[in-house]
C-alpha atoms as a PDB file:
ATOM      1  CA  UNK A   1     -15.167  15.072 -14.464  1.00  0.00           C
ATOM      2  CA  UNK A   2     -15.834  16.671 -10.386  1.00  0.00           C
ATOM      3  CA  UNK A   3     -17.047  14.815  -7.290  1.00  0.00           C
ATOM      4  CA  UNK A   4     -18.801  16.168  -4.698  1.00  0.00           C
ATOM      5  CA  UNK A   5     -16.922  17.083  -1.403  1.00  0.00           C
ATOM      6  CA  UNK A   6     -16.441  13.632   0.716  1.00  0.00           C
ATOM      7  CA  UNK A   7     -15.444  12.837   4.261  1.00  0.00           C
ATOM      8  CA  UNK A   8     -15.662   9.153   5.436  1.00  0.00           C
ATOM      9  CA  UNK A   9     -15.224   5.829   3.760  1.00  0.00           C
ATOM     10  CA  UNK A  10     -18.424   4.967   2.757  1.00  0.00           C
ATOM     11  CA  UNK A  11     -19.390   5.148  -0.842  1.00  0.00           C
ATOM     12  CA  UNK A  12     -15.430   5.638  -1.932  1.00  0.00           C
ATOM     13  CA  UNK A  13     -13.861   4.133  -4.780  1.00  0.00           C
ATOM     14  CA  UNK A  14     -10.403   2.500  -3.372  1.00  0.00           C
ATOM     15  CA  UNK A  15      -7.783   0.632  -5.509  1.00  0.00           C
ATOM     16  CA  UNK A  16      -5.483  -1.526  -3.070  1.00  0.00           C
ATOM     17  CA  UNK A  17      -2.254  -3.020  -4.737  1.00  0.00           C
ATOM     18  CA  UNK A  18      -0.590  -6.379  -2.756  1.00  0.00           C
ATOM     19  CA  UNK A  19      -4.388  -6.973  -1.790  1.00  0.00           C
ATOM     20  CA  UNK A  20      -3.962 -10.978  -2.349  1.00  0.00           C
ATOM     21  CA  UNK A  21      -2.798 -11.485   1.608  1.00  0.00           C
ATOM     22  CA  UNK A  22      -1.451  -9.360   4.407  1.00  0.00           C
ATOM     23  CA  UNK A  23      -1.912  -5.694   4.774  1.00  0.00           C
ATOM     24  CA  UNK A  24      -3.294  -5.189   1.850  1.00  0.00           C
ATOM     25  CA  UNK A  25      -6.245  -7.875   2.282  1.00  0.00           C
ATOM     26  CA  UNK A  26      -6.878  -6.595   5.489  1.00  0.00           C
ATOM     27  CA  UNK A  27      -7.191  -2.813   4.311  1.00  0.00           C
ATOM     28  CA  UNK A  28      -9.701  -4.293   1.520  1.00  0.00           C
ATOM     29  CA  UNK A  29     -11.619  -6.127   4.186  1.00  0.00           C
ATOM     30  CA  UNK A  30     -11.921  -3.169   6.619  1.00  0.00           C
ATOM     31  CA  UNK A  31     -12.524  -0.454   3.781  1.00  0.00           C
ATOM     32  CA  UNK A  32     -15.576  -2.480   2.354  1.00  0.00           C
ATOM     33  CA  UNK A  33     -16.892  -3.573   5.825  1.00  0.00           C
ATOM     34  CA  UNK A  34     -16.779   0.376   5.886  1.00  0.00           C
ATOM     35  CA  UNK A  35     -18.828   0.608   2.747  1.00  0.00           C
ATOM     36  CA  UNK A  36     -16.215   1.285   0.513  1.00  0.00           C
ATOM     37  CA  UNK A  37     -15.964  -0.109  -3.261  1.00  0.00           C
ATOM     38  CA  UNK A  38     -12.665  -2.084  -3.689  1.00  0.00           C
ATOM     39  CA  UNK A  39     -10.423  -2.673  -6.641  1.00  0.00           C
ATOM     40  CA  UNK A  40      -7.867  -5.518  -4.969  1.00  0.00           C
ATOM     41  CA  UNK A  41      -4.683  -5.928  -7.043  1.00  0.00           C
ATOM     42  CA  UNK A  42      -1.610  -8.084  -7.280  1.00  0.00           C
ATOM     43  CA  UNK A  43       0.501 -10.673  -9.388  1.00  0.00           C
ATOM     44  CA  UNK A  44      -1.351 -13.486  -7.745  1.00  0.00           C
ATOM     45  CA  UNK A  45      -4.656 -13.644  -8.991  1.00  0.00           C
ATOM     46  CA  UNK A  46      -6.294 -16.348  -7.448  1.00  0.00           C
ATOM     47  CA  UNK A  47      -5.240 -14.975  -4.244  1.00  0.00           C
ATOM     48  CA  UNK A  48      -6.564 -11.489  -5.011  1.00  0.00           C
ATOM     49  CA  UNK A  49      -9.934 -12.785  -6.203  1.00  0.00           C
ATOM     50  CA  UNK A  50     -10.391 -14.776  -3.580  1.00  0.00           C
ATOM     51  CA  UNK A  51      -9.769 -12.318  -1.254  1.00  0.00           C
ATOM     52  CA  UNK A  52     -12.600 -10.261  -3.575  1.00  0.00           C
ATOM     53  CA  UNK A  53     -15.053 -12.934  -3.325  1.00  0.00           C
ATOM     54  CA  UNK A  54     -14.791 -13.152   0.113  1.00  0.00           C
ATOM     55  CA  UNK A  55     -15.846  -9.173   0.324  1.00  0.00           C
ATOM     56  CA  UNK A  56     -19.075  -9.914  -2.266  1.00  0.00           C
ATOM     57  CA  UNK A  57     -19.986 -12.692  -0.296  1.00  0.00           C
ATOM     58  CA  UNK A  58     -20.494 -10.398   2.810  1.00  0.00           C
ATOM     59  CA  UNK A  59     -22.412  -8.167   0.909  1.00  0.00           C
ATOM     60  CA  UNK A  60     -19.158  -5.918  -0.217  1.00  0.00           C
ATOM     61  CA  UNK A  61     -18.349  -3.818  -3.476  1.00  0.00           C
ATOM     62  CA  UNK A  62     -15.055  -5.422  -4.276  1.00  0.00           C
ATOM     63  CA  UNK A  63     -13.563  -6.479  -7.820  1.00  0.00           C
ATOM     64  CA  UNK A  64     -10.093  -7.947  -8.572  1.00  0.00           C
ATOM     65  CA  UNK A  65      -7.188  -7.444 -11.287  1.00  0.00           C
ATOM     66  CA  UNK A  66      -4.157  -9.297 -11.881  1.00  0.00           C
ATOM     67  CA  UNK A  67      -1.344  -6.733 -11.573  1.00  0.00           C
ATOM     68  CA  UNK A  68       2.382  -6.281 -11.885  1.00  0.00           C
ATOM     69  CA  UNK A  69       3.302  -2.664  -9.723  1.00  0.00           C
ATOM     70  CA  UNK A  70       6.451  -3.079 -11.691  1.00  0.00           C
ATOM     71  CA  UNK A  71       4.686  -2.098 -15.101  1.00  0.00           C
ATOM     72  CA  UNK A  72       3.340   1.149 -15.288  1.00  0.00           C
ATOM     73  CA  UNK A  73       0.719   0.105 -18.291  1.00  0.00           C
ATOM     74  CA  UNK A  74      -0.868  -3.061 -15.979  1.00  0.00           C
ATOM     75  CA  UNK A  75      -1.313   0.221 -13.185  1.00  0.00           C
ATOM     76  CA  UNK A  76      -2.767   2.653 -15.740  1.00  0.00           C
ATOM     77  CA  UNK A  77      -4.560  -0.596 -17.367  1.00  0.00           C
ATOM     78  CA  UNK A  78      -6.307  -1.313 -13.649  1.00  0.00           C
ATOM     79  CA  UNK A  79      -7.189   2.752 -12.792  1.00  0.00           C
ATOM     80  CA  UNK A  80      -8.669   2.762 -16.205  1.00  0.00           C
ATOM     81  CA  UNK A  81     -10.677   0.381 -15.792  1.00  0.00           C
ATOM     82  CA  UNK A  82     -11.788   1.279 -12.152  1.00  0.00           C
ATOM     83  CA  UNK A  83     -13.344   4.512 -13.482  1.00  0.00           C
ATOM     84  CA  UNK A  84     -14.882   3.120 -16.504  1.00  0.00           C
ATOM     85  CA  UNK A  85     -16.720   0.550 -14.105  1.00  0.00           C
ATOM     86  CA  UNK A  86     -17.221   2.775 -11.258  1.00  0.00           C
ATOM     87  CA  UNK A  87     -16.831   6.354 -12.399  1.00  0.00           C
ATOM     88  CA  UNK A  88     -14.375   7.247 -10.447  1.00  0.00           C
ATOM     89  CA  UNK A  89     -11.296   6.889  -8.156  1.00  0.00           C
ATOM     90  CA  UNK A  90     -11.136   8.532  -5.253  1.00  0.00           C
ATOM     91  CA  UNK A  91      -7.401   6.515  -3.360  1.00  0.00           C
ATOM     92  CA  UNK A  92      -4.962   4.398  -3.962  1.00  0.00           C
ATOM     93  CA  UNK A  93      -3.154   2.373  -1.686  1.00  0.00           C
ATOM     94  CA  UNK A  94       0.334   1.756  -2.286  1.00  0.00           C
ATOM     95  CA  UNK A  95       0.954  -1.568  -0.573  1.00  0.00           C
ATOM     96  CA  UNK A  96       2.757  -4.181  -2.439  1.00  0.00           C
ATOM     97  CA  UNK A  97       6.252  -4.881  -1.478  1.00  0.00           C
ATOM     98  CA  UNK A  98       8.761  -7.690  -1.302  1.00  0.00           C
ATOM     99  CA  UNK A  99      11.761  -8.205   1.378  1.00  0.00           C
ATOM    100  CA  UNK A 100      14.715 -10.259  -0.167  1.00  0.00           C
ATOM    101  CA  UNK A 101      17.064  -9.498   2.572  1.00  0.00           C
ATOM    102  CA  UNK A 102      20.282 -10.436   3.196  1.00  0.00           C
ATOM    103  CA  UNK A 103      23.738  -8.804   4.087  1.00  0.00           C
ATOM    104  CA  UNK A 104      24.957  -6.439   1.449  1.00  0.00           C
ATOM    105  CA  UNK A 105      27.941  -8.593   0.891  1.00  0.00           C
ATOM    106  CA  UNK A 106      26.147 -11.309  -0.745  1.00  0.00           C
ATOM    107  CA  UNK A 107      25.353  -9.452  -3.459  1.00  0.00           C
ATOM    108  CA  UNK A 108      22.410 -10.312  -4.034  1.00  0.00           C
ATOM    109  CA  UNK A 109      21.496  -7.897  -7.283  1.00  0.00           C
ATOM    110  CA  UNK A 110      18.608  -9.888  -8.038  1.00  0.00           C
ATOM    111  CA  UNK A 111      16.910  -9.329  -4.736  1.00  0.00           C
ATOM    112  CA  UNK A 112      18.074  -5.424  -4.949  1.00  0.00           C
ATOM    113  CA  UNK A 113      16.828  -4.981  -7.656  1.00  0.00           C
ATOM    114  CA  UNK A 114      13.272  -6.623  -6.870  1.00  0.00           C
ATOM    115  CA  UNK A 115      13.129  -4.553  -4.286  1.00  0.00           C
ATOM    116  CA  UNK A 116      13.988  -1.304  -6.093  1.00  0.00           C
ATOM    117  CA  UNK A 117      11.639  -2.414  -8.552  1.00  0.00           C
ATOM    118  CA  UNK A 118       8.752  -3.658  -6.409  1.00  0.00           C
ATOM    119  CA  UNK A 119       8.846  -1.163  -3.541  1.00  0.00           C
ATOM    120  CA  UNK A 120      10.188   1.933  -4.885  1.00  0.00           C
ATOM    121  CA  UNK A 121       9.042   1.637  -8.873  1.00  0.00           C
ATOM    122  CA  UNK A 122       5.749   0.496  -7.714  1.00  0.00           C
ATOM    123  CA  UNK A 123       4.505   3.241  -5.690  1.00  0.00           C
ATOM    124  CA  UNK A 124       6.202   5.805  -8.411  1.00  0.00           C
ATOM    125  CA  UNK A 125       3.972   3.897 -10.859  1.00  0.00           C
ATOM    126  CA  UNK A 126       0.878   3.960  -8.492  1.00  0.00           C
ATOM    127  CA  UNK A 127       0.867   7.918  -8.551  1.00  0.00           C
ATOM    128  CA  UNK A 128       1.851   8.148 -12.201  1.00  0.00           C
ATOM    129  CA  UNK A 129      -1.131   6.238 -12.819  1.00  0.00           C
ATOM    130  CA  UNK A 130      -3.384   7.706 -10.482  1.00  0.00           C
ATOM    131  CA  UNK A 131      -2.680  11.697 -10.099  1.00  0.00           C
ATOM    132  CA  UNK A 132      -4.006  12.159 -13.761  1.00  0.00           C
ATOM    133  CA  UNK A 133      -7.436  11.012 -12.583  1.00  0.00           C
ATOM    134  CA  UNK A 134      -7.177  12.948  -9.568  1.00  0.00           C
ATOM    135  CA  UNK A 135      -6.270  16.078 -11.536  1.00  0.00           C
ATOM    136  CA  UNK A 136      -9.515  15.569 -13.432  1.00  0.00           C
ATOM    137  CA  UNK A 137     -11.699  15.112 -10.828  1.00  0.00           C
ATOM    138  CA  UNK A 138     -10.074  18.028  -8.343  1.00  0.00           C
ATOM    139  CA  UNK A 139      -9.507  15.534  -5.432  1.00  0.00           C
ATOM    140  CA  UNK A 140      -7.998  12.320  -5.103  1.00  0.00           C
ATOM    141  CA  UNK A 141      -5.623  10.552  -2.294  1.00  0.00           C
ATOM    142  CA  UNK A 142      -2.316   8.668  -2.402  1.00  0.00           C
ATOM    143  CA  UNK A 143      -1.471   6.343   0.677  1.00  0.00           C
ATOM    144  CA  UNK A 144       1.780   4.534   0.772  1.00  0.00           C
ATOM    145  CA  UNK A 145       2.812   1.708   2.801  1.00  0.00           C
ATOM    146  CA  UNK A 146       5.973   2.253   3.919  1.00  0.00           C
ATOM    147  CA  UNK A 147       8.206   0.964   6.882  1.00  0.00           C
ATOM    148  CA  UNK A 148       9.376   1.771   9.882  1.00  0.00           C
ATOM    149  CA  UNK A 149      12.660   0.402   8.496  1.00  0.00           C
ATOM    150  CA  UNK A 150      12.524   3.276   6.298  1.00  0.00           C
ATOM    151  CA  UNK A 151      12.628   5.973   9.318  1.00  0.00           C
ATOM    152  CA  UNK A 152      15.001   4.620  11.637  1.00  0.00           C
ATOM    153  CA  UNK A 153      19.133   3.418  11.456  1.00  0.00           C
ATOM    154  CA  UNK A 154      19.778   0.531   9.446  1.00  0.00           C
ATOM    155  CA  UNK A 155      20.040  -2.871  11.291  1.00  0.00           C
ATOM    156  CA  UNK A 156      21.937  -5.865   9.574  1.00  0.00           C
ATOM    157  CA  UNK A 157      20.228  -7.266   6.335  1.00  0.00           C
ATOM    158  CA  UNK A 158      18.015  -4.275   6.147  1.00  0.00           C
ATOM    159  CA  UNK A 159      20.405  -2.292   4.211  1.00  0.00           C
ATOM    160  CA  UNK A 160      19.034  -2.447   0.570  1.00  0.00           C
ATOM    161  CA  UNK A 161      15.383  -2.578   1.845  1.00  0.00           C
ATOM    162  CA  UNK A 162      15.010   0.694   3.933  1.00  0.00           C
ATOM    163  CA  UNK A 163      16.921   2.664   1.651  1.00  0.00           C
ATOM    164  CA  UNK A 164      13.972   1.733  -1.071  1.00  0.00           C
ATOM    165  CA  UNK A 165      11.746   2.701   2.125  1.00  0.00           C
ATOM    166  CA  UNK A 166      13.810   5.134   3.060  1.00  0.00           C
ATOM    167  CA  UNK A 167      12.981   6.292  -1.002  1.00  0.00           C
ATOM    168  CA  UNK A 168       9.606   5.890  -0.953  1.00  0.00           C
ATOM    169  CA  UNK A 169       9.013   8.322   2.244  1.00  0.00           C
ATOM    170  CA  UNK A 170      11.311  10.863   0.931  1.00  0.00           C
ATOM    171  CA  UNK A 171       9.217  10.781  -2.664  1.00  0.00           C
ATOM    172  CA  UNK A 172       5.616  11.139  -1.043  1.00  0.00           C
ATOM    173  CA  UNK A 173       7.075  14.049   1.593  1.00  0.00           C
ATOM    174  CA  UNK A 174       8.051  15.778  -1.844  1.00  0.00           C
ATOM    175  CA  UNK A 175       4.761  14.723  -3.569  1.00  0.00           C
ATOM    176  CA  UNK A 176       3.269  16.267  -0.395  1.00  0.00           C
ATOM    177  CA  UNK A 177       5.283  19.589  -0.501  1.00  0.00           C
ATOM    178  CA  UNK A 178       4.078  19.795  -4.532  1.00  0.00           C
ATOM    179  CA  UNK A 179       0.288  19.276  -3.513  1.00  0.00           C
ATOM    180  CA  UNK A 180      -0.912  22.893  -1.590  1.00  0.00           C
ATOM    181  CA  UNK A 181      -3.779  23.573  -4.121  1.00  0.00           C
ATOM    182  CA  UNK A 182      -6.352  21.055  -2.574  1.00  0.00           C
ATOM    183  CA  UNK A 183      -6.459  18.671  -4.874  1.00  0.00           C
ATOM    184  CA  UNK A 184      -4.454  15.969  -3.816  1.00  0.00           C
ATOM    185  CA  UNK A 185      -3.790  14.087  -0.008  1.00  0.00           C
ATOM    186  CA  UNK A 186      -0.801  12.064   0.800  1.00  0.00           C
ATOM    187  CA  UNK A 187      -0.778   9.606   3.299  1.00  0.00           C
ATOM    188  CA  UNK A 188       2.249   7.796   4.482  1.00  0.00           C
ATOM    189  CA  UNK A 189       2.403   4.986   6.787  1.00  0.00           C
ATOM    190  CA  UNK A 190       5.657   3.520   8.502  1.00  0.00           C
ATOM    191  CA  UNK A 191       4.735   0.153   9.755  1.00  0.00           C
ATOM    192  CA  UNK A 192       7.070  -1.593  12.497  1.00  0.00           C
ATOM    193  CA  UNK A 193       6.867  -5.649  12.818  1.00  0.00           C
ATOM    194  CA  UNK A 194       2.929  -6.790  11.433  1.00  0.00           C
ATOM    195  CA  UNK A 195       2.075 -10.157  11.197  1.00  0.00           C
ATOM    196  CA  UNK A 196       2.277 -11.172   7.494  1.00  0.00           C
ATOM    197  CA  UNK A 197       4.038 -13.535   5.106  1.00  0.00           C
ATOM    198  CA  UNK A 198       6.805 -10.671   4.024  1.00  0.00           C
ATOM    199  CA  UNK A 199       8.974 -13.340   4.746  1.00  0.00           C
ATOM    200  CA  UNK A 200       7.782 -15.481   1.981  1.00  0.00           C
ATOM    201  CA  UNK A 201      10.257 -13.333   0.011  1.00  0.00           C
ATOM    202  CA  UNK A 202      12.950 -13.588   2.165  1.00  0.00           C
ATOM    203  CA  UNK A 203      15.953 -15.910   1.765  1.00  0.00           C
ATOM    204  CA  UNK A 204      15.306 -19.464   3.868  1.00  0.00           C
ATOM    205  CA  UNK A 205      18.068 -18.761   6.097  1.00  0.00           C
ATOM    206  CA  UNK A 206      16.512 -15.423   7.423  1.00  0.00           C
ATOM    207  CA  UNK A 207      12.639 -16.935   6.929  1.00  0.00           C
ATOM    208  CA  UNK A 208      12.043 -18.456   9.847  1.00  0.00           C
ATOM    209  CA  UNK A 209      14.339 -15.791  12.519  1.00  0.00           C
ATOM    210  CA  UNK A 210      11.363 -13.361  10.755  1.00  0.00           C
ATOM    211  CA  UNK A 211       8.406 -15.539  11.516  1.00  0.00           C
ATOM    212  CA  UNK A 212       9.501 -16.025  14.955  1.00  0.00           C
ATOM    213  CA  UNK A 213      10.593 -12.174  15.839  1.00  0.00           C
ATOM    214  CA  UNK A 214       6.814 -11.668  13.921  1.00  0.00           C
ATOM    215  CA  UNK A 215       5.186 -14.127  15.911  1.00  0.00           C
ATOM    216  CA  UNK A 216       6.269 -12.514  19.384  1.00  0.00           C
ATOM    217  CA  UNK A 217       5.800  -8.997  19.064  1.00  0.00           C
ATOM    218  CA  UNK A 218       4.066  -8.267  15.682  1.00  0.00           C
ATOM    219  CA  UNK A 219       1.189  -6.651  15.507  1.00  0.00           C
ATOM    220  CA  UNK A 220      -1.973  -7.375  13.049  1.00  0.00           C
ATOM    221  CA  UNK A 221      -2.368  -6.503   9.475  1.00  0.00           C
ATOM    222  CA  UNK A 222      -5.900  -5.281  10.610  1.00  0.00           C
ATOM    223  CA  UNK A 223      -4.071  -2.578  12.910  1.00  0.00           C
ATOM    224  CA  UNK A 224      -2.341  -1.431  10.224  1.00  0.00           C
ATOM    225  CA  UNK A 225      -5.810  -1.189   8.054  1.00  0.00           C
ATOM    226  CA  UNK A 226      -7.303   0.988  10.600  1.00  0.00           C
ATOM    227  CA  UNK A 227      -4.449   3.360  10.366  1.00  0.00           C
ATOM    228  CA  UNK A 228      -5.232   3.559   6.433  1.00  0.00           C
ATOM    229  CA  UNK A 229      -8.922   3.698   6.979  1.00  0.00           C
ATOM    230  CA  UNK A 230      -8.434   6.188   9.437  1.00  0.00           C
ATOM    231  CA  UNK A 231      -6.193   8.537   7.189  1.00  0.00           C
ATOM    232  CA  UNK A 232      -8.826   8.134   3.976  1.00  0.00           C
ATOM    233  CA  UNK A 233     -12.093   8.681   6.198  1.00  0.00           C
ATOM    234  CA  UNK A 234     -10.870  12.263   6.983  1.00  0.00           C
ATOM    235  CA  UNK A 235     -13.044  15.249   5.047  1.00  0.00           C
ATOM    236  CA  UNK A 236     -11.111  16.749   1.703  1.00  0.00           C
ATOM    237  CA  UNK A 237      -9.445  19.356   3.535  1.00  0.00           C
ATOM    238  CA  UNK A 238      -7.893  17.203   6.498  1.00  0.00           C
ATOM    239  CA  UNK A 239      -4.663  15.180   5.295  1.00  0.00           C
ATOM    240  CA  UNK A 240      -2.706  13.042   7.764  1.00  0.00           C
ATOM    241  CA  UNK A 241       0.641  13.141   5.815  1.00  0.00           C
ATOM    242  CA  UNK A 242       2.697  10.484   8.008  1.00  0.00           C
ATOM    243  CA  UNK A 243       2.018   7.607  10.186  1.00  0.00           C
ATOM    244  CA  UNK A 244       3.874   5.142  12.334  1.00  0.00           C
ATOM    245  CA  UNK A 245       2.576   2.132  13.434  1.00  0.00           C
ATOM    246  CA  UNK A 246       4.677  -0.320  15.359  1.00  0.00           C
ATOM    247  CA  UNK A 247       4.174  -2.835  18.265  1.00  0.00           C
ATOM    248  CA  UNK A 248       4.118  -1.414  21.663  1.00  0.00           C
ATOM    249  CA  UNK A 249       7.493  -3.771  22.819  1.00  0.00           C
ATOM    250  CA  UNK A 250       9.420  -3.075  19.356  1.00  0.00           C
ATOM    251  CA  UNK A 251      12.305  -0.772  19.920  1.00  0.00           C
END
């Protein structure tokens, strides 16, 4: 299969994984507001549908999937069936990601290992899934959400968490440094304190100390959407490799 050179968002077939709330609904909303088509994914799937629904209400191109990052055949199932409906695939957005924190010496396995699964696994899965389609079609583009967390030294009951980060960044620079034949674009993005409900997965005790640091100097899952939209509206031969995004007052 071959597209057609493209440059902007309209009229491009985007799969967004943790689309159900957050960053990743926000990226959905803003990429079909663009004109985009958008596949929404996650393990909730009322709460991706809804956020779907929403889109086709307003006139968008969005459908929804119940889907587990964590197993490669529910990501392969869900690009599958994204270019059976639509013909192609032309990004994915690695979003979804959980935040069990706590300090090392709790050891917590459980949460390490969601988060190893979830955050690291995930995005491995995302591109495993994806770059064959790209391949065939001569272009394609991976973002990754990743975290500012991920870029800068470790603070307290962060430890586990930006080293899968910290993972994720050093796997799409390689991915990058593979990709010089102008087929594929990577996009990272290193987002500092957004306003979402990542603390939903963290333990009680560090919940609410989230919410509040969130609440004074977060910034907007929608500012975080733009940077994405901004990266995929480039033309084929323009890739913005790495991003930060973080609230003017966070140091």
């Amino acid at each position: 299969m071959s597209t057609p050179p493209t440059e902007g968002v309209a009229g491009k077939v985007v799969v967004v994984t943790g689309a159900g709330s957050g960053i990743g609904a926000a990226t959905a909303r803003l990429l079909s507001r663009r004109g985009a088509t958008v596949v929404l994914a996650g393990r909730r799937a009322e709460a991706v549908e809804a956020v779907a629904a929403s889109l086709r209400d307003d006139g968008g191109r969005a459908t929804s999937g119940r889907v587990d990052v964590t197993r490669l055949a529910d990501v392969q199932h869900l690009v599958a069936q994204t270019v059976e409906q639509h013909g192609r695939l032309d990004a994915i957005v690695n979003n979804a990601g959980v935040a069990p924190i706590g300090p090392v010496q709790d050891l917590d396995t459980e949460g390490w290992a969601a988060m190893v699964q979830v955050n690291l696994v995930g995005v491995l899965n995302g591109v495993a899934a994806a770059l064959p389609v790209f391949r065939d079609q001569g272009r394609g583009h991976v973002v990754t959400i990743a975290s500012l967390a991920g870029t800068i030294g470790v603070t307290p009951t962060l430890a586990v968490y930006s080293a899968t980060k910290n993972a994720v960044r050093t796997f799409m620079e390689g991915l990058r440094a593979e990709s010089t034949d102008g087929v594929l674009r990577t996009t990272t993005i290193s987002p500092g304190f957004v306003r979402t409900d990542l603390a939903d997965s963290m333990p009680e005790e560090l919940r609410e100390q989230t919410r509040v640091s969130m609440s004074r100097m977060g910034i907007s899952a929608e500012a975080v959407a733009r940077t994405v939209a901004f990266a995929i509206e480039q033309p084929d031969d323009v890739e913005i490799s790495s991003l930060v995004v973080a609230p003017t007052v966070q140091g």
